[in-house]
PDB file of N, CA and C in Angstrom:
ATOM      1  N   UNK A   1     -59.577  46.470 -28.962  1.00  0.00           N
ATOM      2  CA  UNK A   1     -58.680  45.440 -29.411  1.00  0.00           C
ATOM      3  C   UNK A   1     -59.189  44.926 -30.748  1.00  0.00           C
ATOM      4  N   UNK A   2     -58.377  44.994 -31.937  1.00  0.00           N
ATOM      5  CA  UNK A   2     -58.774  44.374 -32.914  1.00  0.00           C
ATOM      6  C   UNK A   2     -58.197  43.170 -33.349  1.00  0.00           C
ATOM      7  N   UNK A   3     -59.386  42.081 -33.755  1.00  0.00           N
ATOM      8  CA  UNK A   3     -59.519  40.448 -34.221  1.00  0.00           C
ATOM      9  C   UNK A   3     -58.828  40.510 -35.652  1.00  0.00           C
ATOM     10  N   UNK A   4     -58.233  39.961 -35.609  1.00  0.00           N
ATOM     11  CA  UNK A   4     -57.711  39.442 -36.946  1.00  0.00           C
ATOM     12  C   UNK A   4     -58.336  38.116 -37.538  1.00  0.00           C
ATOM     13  N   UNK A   5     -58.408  37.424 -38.912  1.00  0.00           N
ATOM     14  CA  UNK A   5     -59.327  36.308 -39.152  1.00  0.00           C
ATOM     15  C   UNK A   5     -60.418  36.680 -39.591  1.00  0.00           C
ATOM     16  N   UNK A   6     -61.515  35.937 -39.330  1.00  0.00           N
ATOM     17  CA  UNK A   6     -62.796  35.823 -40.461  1.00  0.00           C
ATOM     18  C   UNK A   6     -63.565  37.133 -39.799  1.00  0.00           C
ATOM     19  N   UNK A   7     -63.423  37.831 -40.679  1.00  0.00           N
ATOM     20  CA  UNK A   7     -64.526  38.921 -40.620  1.00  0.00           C
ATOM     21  C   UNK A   7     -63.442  40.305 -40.481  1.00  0.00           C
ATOM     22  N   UNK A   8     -62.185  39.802 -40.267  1.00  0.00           N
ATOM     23  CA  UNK A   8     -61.624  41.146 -40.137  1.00  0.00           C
ATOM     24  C   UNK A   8     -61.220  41.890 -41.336  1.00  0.00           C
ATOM     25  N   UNK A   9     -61.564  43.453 -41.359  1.00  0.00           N
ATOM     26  CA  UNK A   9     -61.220  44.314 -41.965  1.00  0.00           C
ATOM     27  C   UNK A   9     -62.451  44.533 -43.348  1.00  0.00           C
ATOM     28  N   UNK A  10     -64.044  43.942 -42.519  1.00  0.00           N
ATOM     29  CA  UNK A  10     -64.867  43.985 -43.079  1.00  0.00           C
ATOM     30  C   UNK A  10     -65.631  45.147 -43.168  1.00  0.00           C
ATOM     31  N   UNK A  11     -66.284  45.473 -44.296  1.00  0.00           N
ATOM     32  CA  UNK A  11     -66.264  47.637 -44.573  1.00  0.00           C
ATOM     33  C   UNK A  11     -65.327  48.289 -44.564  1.00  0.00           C
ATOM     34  N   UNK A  12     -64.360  47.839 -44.630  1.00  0.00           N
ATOM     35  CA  UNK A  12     -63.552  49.201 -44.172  1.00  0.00           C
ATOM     36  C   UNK A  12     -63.228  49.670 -45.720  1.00  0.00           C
ATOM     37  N   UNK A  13     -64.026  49.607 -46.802  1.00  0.00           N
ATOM     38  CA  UNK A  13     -63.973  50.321 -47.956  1.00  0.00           C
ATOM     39  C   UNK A  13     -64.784  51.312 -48.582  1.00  0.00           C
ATOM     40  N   UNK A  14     -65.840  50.413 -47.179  1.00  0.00           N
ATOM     41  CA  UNK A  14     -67.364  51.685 -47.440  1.00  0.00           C
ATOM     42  C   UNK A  14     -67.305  53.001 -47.238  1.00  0.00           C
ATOM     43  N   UNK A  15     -66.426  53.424 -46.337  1.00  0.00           N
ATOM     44  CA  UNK A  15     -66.255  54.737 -45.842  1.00  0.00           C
ATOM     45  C   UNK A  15     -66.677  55.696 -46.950  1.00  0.00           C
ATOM     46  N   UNK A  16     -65.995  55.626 -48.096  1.00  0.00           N
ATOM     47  CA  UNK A  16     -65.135  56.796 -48.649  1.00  0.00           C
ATOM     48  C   UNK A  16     -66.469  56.460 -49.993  1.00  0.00           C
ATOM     49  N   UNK A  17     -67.303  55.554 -50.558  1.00  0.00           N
ATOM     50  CA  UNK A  17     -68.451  56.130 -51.108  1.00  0.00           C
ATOM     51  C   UNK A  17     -69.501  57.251 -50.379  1.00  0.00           C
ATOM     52  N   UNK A  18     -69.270  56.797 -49.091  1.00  0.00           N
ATOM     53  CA  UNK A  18     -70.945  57.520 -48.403  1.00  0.00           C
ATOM     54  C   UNK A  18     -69.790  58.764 -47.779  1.00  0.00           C
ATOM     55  N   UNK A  19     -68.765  58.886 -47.890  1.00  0.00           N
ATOM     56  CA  UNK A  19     -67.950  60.628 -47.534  1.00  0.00           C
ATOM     57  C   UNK A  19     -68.842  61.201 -49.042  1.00  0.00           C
ATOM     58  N   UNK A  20     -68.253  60.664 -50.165  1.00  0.00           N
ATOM     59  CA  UNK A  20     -68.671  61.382 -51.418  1.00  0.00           C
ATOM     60  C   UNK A  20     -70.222  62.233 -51.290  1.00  0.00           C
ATOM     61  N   UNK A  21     -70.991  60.783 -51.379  1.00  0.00           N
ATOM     62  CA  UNK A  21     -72.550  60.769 -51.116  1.00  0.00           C
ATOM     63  C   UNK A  21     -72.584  62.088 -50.250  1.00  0.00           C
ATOM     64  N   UNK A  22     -71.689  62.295 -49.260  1.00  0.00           N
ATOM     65  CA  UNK A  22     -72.458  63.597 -48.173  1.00  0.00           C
ATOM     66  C   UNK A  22     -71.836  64.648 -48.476  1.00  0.00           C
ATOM     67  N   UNK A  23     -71.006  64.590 -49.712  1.00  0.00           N
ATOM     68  CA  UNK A  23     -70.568  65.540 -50.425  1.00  0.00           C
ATOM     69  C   UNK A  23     -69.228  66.244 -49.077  1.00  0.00           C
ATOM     70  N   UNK A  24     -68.437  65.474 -48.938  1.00  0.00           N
ATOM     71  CA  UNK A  24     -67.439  65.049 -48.235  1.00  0.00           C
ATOM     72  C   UNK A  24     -66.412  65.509 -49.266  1.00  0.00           C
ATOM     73  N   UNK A  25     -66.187  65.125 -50.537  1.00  0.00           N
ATOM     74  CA  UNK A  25     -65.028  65.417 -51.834  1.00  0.00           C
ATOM     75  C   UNK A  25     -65.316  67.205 -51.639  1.00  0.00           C
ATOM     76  N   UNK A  26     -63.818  67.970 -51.826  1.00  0.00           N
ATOM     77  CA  UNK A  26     -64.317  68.972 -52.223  1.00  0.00           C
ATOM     78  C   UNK A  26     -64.422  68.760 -53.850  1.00  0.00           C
ATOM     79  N   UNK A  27     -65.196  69.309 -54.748  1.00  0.00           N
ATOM     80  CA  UNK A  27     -65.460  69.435 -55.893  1.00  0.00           C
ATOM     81  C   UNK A  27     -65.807  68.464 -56.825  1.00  0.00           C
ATOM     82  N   UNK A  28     -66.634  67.596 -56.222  1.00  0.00           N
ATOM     83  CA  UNK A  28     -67.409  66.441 -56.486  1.00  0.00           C
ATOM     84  C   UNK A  28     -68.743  67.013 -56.543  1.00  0.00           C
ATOM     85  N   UNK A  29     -69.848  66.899 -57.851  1.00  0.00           N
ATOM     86  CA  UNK A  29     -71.097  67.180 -57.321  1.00  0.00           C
ATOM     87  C   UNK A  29     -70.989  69.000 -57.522  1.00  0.00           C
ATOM     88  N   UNK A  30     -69.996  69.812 -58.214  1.00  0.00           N
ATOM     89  CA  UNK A  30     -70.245  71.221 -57.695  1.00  0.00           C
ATOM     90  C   UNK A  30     -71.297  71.597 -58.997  1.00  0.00           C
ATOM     91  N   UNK A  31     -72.249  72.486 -58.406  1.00  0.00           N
ATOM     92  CA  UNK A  31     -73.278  72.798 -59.447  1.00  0.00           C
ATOM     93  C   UNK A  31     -74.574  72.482 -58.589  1.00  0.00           C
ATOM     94  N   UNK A  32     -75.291  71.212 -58.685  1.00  0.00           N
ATOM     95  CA  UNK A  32     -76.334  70.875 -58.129  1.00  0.00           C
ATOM     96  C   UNK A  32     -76.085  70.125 -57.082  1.00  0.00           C
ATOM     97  N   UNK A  33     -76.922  70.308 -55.976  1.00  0.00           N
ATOM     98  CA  UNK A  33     -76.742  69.340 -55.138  1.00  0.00           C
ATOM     99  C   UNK A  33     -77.523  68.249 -54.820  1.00  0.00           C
ATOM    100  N   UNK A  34     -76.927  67.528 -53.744  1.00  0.00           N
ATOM    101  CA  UNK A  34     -77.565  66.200 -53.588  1.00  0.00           C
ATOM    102  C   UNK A  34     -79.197  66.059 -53.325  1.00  0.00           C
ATOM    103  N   UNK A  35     -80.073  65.472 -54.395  1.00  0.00           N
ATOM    104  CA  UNK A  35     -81.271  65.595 -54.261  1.00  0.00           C
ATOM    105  C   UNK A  35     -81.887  66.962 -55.412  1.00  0.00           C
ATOM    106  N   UNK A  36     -81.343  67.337 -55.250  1.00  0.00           N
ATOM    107  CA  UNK A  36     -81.898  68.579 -56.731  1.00  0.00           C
ATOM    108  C   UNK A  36     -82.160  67.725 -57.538  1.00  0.00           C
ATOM    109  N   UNK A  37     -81.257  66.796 -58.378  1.00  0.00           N
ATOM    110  CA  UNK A  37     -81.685  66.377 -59.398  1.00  0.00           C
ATOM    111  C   UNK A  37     -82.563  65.328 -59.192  1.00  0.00           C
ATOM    112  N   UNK A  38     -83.797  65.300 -59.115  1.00  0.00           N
ATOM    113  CA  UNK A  38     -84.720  64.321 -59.067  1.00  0.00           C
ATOM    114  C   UNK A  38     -85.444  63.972 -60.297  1.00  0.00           C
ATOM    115  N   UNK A  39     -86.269  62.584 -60.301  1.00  0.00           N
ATOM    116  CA  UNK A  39     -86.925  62.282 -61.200  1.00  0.00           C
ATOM    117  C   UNK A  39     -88.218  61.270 -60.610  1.00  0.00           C
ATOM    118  N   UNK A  40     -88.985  61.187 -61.526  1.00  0.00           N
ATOM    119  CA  UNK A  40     -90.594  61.276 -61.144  1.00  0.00           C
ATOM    120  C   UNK A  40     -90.157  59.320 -60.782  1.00  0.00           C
ATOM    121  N   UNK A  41     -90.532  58.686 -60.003  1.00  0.00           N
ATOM    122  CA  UNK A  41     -91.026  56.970 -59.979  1.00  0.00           C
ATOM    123  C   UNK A  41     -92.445  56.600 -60.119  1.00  0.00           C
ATOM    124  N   UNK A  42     -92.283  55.767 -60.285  1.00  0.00           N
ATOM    125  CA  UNK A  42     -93.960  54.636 -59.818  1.00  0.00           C
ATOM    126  C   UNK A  42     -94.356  55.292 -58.515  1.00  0.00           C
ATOM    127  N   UNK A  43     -95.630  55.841 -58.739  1.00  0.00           N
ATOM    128  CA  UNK A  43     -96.220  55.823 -57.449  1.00  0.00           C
ATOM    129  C   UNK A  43     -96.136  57.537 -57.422  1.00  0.00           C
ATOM    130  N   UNK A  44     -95.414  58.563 -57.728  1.00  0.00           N
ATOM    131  CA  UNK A  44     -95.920  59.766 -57.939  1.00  0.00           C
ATOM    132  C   UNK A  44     -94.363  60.680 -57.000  1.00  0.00           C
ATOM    133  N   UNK A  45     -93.473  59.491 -56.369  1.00  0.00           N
ATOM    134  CA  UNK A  45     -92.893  59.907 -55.041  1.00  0.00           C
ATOM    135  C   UNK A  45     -91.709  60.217 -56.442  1.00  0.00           C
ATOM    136  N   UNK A  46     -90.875  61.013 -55.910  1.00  0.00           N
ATOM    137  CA  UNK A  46     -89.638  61.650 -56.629  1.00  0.00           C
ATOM    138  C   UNK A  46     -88.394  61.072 -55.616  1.00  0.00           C
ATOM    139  N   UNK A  47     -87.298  60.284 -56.144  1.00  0.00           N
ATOM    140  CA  UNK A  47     -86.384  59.879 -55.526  1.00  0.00           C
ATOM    141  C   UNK A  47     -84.897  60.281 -56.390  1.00  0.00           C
ATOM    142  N   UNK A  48     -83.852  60.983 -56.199  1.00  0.00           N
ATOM    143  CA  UNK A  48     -83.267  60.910 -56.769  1.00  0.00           C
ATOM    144  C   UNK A  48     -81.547  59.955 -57.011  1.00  0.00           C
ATOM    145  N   UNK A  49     -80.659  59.889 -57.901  1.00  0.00           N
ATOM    146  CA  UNK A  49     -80.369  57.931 -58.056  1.00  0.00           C
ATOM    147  C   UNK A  49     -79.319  58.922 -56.982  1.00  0.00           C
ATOM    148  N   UNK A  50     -78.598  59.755 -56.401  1.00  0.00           N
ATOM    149  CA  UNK A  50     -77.778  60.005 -54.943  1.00  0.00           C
ATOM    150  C   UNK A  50     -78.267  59.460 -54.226  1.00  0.00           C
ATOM    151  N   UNK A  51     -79.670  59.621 -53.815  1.00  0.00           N
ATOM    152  CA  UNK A  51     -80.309  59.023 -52.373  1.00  0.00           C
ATOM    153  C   UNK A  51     -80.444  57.740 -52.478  1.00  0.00           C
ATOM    154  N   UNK A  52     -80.862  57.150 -53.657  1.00  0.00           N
ATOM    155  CA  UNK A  52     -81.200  55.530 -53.352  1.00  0.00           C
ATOM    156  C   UNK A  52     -79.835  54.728 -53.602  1.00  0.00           C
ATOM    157  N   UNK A  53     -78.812  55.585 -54.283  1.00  0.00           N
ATOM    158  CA  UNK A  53     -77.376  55.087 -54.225  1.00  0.00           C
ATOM    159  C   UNK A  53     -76.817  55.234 -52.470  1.00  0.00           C
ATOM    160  N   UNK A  54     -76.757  56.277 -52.039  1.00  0.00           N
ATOM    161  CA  UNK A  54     -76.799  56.939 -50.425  1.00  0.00           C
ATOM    162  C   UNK A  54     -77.513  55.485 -49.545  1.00  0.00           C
ATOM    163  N   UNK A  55     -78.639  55.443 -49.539  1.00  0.00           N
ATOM    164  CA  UNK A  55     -79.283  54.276 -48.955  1.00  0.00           C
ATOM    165  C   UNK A  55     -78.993  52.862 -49.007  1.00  0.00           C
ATOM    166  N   UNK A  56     -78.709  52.417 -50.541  1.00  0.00           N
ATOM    167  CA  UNK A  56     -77.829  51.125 -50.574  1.00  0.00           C
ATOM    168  C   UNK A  56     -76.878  50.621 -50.082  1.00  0.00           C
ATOM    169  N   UNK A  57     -75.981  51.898 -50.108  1.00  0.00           N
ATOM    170  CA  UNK A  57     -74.347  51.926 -49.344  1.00  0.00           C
ATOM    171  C   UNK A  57     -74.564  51.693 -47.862  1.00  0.00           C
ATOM    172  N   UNK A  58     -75.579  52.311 -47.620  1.00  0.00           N
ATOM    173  CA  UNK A  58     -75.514  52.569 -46.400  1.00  0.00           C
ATOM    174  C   UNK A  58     -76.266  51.248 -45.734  1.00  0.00           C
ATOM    175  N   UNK A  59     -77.262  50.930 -46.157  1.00  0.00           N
ATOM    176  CA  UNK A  59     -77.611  49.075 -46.001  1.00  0.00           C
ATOM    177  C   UNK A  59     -76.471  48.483 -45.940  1.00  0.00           C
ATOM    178  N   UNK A  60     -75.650  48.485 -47.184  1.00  0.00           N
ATOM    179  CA  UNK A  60     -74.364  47.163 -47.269  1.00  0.00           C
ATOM    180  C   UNK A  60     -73.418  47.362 -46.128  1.00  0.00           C
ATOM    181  N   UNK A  61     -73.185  48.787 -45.758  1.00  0.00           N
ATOM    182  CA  UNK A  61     -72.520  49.228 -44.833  1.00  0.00           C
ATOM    183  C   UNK A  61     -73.020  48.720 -43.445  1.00  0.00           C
ATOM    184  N   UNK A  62     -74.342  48.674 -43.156  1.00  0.00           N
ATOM    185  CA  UNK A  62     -74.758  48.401 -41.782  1.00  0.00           C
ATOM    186  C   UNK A  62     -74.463  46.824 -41.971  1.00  0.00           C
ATOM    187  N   UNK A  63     -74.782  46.021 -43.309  1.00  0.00           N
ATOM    188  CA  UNK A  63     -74.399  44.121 -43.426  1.00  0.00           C
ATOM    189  C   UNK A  63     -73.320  43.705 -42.995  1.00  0.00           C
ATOM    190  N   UNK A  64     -72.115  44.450 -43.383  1.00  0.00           N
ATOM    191  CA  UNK A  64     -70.916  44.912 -43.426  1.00  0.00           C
ATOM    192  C   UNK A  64     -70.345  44.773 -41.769  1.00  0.00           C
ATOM    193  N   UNK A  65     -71.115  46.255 -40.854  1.00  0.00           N
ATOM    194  CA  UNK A  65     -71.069  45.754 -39.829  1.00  0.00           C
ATOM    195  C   UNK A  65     -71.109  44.856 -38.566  1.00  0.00           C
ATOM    196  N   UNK A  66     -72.450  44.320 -39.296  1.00  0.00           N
ATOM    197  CA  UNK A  66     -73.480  43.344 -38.781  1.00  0.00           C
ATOM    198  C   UNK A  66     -72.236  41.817 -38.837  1.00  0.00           C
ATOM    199  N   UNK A  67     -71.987  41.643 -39.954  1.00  0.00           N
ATOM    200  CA  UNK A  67     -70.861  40.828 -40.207  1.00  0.00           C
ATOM    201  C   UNK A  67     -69.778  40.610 -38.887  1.00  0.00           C
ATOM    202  N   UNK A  68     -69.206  41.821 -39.333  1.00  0.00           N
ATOM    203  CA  UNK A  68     -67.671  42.049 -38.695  1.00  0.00           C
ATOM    204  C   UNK A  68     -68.272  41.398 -37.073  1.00  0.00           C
ATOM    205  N   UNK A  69     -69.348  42.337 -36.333  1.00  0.00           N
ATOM    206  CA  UNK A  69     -69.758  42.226 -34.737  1.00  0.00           C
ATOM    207  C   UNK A  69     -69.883  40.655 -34.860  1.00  0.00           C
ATOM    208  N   UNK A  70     -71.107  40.024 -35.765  1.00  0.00           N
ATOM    209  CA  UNK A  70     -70.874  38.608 -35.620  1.00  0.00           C
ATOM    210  C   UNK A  70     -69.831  37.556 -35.714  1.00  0.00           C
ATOM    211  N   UNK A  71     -69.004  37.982 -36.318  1.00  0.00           N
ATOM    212  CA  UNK A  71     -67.432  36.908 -36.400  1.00  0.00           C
ATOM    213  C   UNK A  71     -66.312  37.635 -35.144  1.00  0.00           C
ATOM    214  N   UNK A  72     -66.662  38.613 -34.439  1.00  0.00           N
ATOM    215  CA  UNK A  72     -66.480  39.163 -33.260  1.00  0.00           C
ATOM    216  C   UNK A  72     -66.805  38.174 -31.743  1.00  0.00           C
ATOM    217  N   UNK A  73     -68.142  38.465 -31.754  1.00  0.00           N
ATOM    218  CA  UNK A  73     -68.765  37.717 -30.786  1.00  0.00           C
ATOM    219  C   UNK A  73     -68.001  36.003 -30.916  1.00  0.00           C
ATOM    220  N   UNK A  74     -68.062  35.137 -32.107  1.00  0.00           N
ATOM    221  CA  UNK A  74     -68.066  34.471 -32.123  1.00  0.00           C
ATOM    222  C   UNK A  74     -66.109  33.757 -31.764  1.00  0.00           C
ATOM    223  N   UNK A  75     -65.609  35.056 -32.282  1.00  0.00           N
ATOM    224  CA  UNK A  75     -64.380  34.411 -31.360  1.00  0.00           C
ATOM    225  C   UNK A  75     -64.136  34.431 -29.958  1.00  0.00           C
ATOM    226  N   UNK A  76     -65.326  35.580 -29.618  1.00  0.00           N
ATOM    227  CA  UNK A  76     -64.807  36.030 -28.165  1.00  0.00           C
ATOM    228  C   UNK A  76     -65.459  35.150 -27.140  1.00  0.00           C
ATOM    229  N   UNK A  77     -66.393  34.002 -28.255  1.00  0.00           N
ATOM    230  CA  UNK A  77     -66.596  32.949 -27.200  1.00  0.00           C
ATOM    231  C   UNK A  77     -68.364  33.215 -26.459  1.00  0.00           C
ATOM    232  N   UNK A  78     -69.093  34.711 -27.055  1.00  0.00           N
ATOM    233  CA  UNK A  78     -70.133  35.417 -26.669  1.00  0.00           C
ATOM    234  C   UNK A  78     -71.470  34.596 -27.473  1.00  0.00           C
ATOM    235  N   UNK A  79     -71.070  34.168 -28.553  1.00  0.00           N
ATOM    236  CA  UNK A  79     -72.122  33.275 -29.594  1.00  0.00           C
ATOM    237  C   UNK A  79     -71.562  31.658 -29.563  1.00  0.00           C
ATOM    238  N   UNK A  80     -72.639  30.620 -29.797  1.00  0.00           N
ATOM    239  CA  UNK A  80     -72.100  29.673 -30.247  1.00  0.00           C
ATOM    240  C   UNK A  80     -72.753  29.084 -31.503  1.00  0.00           C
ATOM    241  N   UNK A  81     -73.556  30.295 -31.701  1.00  0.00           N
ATOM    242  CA  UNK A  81     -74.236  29.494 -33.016  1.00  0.00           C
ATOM    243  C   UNK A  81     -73.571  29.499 -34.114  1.00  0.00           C
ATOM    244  N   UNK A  82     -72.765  28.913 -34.420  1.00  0.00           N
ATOM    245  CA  UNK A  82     -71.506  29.034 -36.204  1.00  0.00           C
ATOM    246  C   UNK A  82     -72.323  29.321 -37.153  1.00  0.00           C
ATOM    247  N   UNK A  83     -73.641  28.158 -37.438  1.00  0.00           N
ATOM    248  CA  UNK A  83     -74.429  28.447 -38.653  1.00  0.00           C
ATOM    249  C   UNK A  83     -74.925  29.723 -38.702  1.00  0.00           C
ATOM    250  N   UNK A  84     -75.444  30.326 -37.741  1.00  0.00           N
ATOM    251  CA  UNK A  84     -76.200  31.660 -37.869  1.00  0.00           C
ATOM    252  C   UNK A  84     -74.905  33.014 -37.919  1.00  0.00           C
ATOM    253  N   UNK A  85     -73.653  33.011 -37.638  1.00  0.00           N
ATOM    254  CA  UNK A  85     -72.272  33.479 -37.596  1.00  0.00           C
ATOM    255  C   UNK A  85     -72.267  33.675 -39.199  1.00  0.00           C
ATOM    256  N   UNK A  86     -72.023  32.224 -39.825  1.00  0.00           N
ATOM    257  CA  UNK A  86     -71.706  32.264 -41.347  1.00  0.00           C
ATOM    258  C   UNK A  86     -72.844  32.680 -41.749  1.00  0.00           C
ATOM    259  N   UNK A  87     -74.056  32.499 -41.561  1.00  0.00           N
ATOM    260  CA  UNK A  87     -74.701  33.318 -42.575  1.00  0.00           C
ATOM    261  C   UNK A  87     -75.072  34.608 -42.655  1.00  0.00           C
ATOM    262  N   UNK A  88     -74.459  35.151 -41.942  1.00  0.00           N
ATOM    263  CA  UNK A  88     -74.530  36.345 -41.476  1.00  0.00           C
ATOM    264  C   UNK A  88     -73.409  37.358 -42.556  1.00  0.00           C
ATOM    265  N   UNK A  89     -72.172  36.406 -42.204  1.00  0.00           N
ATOM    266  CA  UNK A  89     -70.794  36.794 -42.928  1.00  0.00           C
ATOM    267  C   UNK A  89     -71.224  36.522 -44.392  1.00  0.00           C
ATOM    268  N   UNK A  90     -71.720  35.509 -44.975  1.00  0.00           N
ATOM    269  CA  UNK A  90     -72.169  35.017 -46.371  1.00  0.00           C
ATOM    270  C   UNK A  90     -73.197  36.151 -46.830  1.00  0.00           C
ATOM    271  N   UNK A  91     -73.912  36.566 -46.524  1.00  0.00           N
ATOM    272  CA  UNK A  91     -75.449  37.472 -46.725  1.00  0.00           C
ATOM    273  C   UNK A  91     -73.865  38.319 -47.072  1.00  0.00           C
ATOM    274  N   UNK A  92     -73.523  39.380 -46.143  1.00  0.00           N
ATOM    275  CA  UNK A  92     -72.374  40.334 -46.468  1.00  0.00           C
ATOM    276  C   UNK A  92     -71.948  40.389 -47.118  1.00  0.00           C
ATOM    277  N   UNK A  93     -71.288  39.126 -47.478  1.00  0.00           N
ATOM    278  CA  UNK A  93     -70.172  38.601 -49.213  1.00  0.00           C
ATOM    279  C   UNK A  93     -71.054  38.720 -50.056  1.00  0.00           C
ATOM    280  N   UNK A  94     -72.225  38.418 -50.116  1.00  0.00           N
ATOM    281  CA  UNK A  94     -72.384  38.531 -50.982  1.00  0.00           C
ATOM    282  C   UNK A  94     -73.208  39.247 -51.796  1.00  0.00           C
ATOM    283  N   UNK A  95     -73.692  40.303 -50.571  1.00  0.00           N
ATOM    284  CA  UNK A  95     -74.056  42.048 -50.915  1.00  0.00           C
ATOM    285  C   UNK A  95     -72.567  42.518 -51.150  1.00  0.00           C
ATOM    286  N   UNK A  96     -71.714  42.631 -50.904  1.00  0.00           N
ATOM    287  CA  UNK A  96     -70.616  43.114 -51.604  1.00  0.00           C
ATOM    288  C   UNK A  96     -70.234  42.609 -52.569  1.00  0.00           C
ATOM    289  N   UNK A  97     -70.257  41.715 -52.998  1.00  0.00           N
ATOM    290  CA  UNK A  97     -69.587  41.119 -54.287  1.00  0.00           C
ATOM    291  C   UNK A  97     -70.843  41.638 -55.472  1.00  0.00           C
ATOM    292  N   UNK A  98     -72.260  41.718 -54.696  1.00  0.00           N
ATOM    293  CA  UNK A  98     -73.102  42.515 -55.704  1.00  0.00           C
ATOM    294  C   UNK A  98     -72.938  44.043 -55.636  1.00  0.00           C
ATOM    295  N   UNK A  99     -72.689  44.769 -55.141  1.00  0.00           N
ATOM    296  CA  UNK A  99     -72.185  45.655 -55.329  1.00  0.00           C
ATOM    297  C   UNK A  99     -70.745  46.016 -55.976  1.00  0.00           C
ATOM    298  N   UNK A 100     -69.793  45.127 -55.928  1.00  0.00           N
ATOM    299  CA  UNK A 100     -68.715  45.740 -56.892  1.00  0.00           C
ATOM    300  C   UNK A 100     -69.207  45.446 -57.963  1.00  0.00           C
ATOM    301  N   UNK A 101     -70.416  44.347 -58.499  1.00  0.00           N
ATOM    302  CA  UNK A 101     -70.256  43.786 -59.879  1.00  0.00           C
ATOM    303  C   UNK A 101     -71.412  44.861 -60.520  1.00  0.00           C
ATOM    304  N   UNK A 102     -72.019  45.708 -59.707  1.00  0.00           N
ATOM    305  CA  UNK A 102     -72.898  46.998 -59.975  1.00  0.00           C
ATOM    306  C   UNK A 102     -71.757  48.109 -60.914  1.00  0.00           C
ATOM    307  N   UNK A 103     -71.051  48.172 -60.008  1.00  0.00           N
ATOM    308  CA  UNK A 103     -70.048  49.235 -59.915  1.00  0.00           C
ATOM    309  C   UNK A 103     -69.245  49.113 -61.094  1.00  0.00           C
ATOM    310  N   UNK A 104     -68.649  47.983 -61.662  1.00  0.00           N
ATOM    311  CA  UNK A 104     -68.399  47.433 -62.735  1.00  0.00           C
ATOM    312  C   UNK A 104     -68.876  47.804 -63.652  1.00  0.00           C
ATOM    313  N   UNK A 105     -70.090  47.502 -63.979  1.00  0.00           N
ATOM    314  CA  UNK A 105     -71.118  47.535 -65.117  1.00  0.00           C
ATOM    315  C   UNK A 105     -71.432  48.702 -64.856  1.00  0.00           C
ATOM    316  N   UNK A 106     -71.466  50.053 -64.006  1.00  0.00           N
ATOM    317  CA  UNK A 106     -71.572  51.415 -63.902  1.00  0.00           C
ATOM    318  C   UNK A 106     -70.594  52.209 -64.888  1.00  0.00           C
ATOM    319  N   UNK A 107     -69.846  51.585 -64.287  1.00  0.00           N
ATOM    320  CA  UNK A 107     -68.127  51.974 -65.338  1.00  0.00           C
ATOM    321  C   UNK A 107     -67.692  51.775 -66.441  1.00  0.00           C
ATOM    322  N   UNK A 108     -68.395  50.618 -66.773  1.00  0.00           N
ATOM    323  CA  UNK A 108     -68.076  50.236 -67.965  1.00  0.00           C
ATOM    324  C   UNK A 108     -69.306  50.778 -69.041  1.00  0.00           C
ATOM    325  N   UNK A 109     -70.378  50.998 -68.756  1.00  0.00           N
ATOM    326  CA  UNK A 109     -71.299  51.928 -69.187  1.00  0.00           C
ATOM    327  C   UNK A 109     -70.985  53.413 -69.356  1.00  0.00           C
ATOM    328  N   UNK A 110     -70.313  54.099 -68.282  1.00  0.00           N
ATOM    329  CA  UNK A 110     -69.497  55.039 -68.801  1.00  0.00           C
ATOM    330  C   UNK A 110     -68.644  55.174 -69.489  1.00  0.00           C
ATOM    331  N   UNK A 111     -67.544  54.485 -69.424  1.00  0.00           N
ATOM    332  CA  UNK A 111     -66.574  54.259 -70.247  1.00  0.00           C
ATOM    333  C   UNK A 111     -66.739  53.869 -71.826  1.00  0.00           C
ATOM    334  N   UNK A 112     -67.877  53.415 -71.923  1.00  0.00           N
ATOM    335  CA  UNK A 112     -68.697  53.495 -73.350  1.00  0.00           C
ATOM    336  C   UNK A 112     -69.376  54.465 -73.875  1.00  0.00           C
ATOM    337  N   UNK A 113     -69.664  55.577 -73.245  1.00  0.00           N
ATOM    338  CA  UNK A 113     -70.331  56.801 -73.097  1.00  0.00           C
ATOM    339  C   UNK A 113     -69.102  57.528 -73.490  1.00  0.00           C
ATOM    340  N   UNK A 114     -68.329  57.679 -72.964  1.00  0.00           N
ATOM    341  CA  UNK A 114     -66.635  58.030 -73.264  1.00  0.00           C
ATOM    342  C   UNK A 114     -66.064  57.768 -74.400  1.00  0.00           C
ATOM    343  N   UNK A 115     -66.283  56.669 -75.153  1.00  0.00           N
ATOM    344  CA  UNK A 115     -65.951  56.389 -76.696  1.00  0.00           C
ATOM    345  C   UNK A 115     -66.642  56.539 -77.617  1.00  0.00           C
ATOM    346  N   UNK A 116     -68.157  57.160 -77.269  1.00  0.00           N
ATOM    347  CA  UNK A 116     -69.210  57.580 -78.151  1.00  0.00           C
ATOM    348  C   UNK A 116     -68.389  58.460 -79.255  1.00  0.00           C
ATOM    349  N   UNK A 117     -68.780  58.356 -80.785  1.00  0.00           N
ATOM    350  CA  UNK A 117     -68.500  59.805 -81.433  1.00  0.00           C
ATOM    351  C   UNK A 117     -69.405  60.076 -81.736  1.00  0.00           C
ATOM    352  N   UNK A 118     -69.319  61.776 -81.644  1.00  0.00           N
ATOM    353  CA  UNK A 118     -70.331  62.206 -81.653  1.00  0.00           C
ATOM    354  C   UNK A 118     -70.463  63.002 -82.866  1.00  0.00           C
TER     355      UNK A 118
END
């Protein structure tokens, strides 16, 4: 049964970065694959920006969840703690709202890359 109200229809946008990420698109990514392209960090460990992009999503995605179950419980009468409810939902908002404003400034960095002459 799905809740309508505070918390509903929370993630449901995440899906379709972390399909990409698992190389889900056909012809997204063709050439190298995920993790080939690596580069050296602090500390000697090689991470490449798919995986720690892959991992972020996938954090905001579990907040995301974490969210939605808590404004769940809390209508169904299972929680009564509100304060610990909202901050739960707030932490969420506002890993997503940092993430679109990433995503933004990703784009718009490209899109400047795009008007380069060369």
């Amino acid at each position: 049964m799905a809740l309508g109200g505070i918390g509903a229809g929370i993630g449901s946008g995440i899906s379709l970065p972390l399909d990409l990420l698992n190389g889900g698109a056909k012809g997204v990514g063709a050439g190298k694959g995920a993790g080939e392209d690596t580069a050296p960090v602090e500390g000697g460990n090689a991470a490449s920006f798919a995986s720690v992009l892959k991992s972020k999503l996938t954090d905001l995605n579990a907040q995301q969840a974490d969210a939605g179950k808590a404004s769940e419980d809390m209508a169904t009468g299972r929680v009564d703690d509100v304060a610990q409810t909202m901050l739960r939902i707030e932490q969420a908002n506002v890993s997503l709202q940092m993430a679109t404003q990433v995503r933004n400034k990703v784009l718009e960095a490209y899109q400047e890359v795009l008007r380069m002459q060369m």
